[in-house]
C-alpha atoms as a PDB file:
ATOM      1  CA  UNK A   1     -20.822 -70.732  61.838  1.00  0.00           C
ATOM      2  CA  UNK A   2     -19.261 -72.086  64.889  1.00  0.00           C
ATOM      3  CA  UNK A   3     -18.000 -68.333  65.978  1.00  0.00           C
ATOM      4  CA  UNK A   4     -21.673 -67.706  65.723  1.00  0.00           C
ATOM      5  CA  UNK A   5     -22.477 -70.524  68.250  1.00  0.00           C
ATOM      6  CA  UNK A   6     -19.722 -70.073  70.503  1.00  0.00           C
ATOM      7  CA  UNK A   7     -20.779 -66.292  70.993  1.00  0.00           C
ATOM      8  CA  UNK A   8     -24.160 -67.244  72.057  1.00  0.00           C
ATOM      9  CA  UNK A   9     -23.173 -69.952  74.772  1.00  0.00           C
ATOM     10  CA  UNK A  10     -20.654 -66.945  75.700  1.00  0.00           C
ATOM     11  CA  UNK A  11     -23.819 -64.534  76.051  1.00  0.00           C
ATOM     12  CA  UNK A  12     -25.991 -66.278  77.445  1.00  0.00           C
ATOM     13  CA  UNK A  13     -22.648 -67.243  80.328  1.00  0.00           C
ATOM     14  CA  UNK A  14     -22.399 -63.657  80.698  1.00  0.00           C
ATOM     15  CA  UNK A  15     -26.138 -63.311  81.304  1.00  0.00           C
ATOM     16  CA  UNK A  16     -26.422 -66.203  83.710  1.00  0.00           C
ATOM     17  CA  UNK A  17     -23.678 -64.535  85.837  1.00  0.00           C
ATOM     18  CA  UNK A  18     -25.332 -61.297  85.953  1.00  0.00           C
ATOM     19  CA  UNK A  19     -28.503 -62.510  86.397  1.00  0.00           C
ATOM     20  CA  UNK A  20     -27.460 -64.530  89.189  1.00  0.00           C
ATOM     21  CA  UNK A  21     -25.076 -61.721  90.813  1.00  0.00           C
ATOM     22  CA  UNK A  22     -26.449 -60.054  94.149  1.00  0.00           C
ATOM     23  CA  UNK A  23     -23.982 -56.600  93.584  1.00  0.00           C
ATOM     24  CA  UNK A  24     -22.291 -55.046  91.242  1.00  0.00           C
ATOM     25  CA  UNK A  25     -18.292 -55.632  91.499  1.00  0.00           C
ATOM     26  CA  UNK A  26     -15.332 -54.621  89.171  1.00  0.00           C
ATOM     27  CA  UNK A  27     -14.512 -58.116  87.873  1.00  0.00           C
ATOM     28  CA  UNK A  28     -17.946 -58.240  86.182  1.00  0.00           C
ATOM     29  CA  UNK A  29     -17.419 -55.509  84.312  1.00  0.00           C
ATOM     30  CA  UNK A  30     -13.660 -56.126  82.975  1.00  0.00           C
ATOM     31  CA  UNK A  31     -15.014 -59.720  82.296  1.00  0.00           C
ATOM     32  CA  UNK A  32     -17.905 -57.981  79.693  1.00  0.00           C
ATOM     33  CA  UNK A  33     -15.690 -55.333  78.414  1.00  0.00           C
ATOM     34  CA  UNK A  34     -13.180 -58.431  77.696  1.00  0.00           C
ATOM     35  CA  UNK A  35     -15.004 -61.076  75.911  1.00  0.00           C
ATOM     36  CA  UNK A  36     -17.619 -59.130  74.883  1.00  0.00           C
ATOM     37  CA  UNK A  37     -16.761 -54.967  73.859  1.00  0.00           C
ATOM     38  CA  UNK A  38     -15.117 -54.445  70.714  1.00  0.00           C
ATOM     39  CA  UNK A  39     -14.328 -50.699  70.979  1.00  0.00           C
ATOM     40  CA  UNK A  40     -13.588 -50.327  74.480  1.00  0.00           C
ATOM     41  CA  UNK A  41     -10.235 -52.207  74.842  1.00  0.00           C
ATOM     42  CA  UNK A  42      -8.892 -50.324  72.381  1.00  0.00           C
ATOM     43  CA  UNK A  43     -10.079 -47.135  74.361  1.00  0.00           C
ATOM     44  CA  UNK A  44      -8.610 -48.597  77.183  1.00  0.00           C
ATOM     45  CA  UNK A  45      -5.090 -48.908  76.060  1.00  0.00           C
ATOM     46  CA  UNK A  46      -4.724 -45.508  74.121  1.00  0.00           C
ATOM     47  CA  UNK A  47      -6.030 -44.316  77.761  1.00  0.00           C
ATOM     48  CA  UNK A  48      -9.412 -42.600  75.319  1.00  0.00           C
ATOM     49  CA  UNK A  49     -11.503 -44.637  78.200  1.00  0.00           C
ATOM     50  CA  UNK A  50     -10.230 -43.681  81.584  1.00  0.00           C
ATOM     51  CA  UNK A  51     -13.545 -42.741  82.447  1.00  0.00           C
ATOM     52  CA  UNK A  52     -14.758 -46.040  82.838  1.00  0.00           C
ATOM     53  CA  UNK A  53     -12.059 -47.146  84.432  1.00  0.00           C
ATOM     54  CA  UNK A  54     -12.564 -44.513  87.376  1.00  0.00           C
ATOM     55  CA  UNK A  55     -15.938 -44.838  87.445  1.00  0.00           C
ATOM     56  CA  UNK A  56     -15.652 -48.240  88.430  1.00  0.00           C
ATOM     57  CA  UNK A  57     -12.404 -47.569  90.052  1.00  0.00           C
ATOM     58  CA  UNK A  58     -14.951 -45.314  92.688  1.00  0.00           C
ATOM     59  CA  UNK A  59     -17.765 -47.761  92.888  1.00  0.00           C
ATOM     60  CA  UNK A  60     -20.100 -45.261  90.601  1.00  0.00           C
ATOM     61  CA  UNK A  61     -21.552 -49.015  88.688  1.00  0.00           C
ATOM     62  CA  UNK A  62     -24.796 -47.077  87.732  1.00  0.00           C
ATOM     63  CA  UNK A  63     -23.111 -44.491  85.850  1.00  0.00           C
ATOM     64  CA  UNK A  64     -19.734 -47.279  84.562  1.00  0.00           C
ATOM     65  CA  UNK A  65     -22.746 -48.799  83.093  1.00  0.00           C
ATOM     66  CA  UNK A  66     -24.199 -46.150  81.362  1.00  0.00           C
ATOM     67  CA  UNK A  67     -20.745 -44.949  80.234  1.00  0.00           C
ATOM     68  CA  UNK A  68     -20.360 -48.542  79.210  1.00  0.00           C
ATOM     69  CA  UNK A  69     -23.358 -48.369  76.611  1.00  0.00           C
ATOM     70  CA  UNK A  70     -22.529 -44.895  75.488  1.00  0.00           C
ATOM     71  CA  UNK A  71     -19.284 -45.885  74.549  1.00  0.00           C
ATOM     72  CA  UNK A  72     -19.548 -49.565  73.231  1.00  0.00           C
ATOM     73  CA  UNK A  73     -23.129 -49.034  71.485  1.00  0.00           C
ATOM     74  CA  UNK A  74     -23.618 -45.296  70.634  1.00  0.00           C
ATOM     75  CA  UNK A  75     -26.639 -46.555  68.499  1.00  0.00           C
ATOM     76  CA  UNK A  76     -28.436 -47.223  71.231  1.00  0.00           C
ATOM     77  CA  UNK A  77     -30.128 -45.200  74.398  1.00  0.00           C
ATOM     78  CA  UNK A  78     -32.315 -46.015  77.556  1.00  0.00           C
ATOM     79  CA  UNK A  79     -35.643 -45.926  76.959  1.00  0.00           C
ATOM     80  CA  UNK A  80     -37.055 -46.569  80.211  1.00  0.00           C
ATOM     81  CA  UNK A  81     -35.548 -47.004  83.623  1.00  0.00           C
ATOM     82  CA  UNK A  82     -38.226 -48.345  86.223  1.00  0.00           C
ATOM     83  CA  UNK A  83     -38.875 -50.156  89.900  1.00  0.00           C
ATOM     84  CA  UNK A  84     -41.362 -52.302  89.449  1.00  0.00           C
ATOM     85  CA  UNK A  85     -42.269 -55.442  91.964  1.00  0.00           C
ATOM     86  CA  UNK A  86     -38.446 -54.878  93.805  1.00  0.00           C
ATOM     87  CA  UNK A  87     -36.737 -55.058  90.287  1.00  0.00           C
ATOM     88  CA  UNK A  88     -35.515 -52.453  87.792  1.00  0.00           C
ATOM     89  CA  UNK A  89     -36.737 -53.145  84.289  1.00  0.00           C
ATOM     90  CA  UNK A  90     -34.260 -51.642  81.556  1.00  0.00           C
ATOM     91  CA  UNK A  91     -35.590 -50.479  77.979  1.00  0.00           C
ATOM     92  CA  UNK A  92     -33.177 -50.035  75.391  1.00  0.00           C
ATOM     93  CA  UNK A  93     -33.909 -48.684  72.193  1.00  0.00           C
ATOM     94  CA  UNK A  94     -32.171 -47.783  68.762  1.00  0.00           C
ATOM     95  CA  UNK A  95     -35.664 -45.459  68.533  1.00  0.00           C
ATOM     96  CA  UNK A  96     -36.360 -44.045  71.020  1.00  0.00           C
ATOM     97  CA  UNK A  97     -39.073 -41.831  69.541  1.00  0.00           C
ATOM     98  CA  UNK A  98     -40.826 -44.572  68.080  1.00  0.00           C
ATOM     99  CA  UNK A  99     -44.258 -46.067  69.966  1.00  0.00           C
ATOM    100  CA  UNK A 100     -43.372 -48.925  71.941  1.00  0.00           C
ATOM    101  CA  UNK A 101     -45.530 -51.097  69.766  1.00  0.00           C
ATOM    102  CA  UNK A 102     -43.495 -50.289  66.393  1.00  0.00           C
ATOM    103  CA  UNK A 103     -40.072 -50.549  69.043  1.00  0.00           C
ATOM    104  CA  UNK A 104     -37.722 -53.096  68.276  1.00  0.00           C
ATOM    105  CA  UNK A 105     -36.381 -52.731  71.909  1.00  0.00           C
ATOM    106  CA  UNK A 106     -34.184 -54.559  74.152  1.00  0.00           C
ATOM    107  CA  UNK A 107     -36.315 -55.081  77.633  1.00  0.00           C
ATOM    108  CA  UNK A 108     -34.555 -56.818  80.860  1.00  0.00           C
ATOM    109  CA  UNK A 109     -34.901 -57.110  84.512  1.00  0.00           C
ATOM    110  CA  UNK A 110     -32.878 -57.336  87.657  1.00  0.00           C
ATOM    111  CA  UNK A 111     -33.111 -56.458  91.393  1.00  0.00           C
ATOM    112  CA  UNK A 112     -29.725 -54.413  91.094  1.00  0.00           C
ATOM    113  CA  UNK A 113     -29.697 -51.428  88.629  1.00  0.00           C
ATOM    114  CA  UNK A 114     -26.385 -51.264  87.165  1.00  0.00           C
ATOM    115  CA  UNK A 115     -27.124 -54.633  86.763  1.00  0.00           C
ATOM    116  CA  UNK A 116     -30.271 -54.547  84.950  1.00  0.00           C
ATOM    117  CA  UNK A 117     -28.521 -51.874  82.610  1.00  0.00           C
ATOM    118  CA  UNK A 118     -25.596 -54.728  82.058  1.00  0.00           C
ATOM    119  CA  UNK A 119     -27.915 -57.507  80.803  1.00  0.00           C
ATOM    120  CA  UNK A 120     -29.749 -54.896  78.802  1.00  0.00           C
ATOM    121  CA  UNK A 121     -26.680 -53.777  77.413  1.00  0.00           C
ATOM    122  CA  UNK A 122     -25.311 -57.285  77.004  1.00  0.00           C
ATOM    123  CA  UNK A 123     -28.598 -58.403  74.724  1.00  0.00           C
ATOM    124  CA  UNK A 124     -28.241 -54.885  72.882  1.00  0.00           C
ATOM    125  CA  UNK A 125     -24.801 -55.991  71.483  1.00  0.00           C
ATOM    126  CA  UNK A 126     -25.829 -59.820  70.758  1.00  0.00           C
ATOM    127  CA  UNK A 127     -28.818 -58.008  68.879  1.00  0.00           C
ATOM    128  CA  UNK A 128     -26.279 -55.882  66.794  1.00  0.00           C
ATOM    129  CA  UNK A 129     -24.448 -58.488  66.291  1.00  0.00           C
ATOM    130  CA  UNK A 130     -27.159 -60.958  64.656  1.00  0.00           C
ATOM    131  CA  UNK A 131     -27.905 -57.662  62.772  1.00  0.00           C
ATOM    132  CA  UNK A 132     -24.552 -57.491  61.217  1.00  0.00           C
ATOM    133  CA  UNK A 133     -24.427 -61.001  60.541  1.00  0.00           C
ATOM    134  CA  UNK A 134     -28.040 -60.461  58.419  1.00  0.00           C
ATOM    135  CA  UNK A 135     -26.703 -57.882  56.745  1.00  0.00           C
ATOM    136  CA  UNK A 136     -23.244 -59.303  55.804  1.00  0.00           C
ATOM    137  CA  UNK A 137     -25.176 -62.214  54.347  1.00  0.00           C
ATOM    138  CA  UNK A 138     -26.719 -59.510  51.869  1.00  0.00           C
ATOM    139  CA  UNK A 139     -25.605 -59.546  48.507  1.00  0.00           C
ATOM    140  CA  UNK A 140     -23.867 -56.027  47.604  1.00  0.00           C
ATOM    141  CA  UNK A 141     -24.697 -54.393  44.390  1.00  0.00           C
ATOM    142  CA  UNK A 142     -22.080 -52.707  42.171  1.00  0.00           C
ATOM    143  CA  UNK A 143     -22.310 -49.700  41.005  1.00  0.00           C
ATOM    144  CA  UNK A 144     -22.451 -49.300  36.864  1.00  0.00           C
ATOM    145  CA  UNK A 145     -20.900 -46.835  35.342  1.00  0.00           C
ATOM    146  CA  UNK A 146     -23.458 -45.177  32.320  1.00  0.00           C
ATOM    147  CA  UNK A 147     -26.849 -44.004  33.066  1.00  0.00           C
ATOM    148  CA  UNK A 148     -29.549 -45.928  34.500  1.00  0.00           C
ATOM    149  CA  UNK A 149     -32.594 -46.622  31.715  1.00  0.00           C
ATOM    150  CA  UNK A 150     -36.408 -47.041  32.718  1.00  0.00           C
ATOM    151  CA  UNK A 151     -37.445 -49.991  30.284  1.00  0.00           C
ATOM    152  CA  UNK A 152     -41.277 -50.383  32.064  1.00  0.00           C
ATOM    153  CA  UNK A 153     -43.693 -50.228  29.450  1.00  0.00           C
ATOM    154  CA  UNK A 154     -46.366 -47.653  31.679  1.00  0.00           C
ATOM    155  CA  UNK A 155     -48.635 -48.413  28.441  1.00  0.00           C
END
């Protein structure tokens, strides 16, 4: 349970620095893809990521960030991108096709858009994560060998 606790105070780090960052810069996004992206290191050194890198490499932080997500958290896509009140809002979304209302959906704000897609993304994964966690805690059931038998009595 303490890995559990030390990934939230390492979230909610990573969040404070973003959310008090005035620019996008390349350190802030090595830093999340190192304490935080499972998949992507291990992109990076069989060179199966070199997008990112020159993406970021060139500046392009909007699209780093979206490559970011695509890679790290296929499961989930932007929902809604929007400038309202001199921030960007960021909607992500494992259903996108659902009504907002039924949406589980990850919803963050920042002034800078890559940004704004960077928290978004970074409460995405500690959402997957608590989901995992829920459903390792889940008792798995065996299967039997024979067949299964109906004993309700429908009488």
């Amino acid at each position: 349970m303490a890995f559990v606790a030390d990934h939230e105070i390492l979230f909610g780090r990573l969040d404070e620095e973003l959310r008090s960052a005035r620019k996008a810069a390349p350190d802030v996004f090595y830093k999340i893809i190192a304490c935080v992206c499972r998949r992507i290191p291990v992109l990076l050194k069989t060179g199966n990521a070199t997008r990112i890198d020159q993406l970021i490499g060139a500046g392009a932080w909007t699209d780093g960030a979206l490559a970011l997500l695509q890679l790290e958290l296929p499961e989930w896509q932007v929902r809604r991108l929007a400038f309202e009140n001199g921030e960007w809002l960021c909607s992500l979304s494992r259903q996108p096709n659902l009504p907002t209302t039924l949406d589980d959906s990850v919803d963050v704000v920042h002034a800078v858009l890559p940004l704004a897609i960077l928290r978004a993304f970074l409460e995405a994964q500690q959402a997957s994560r608590a989901a995992g966690q829920i459903l390792a805690d889940v008792a798995r059931l065996q299967p039997t060998i024979g067949h299964p038998i109906c004993c309700d009595n429908f009488a």
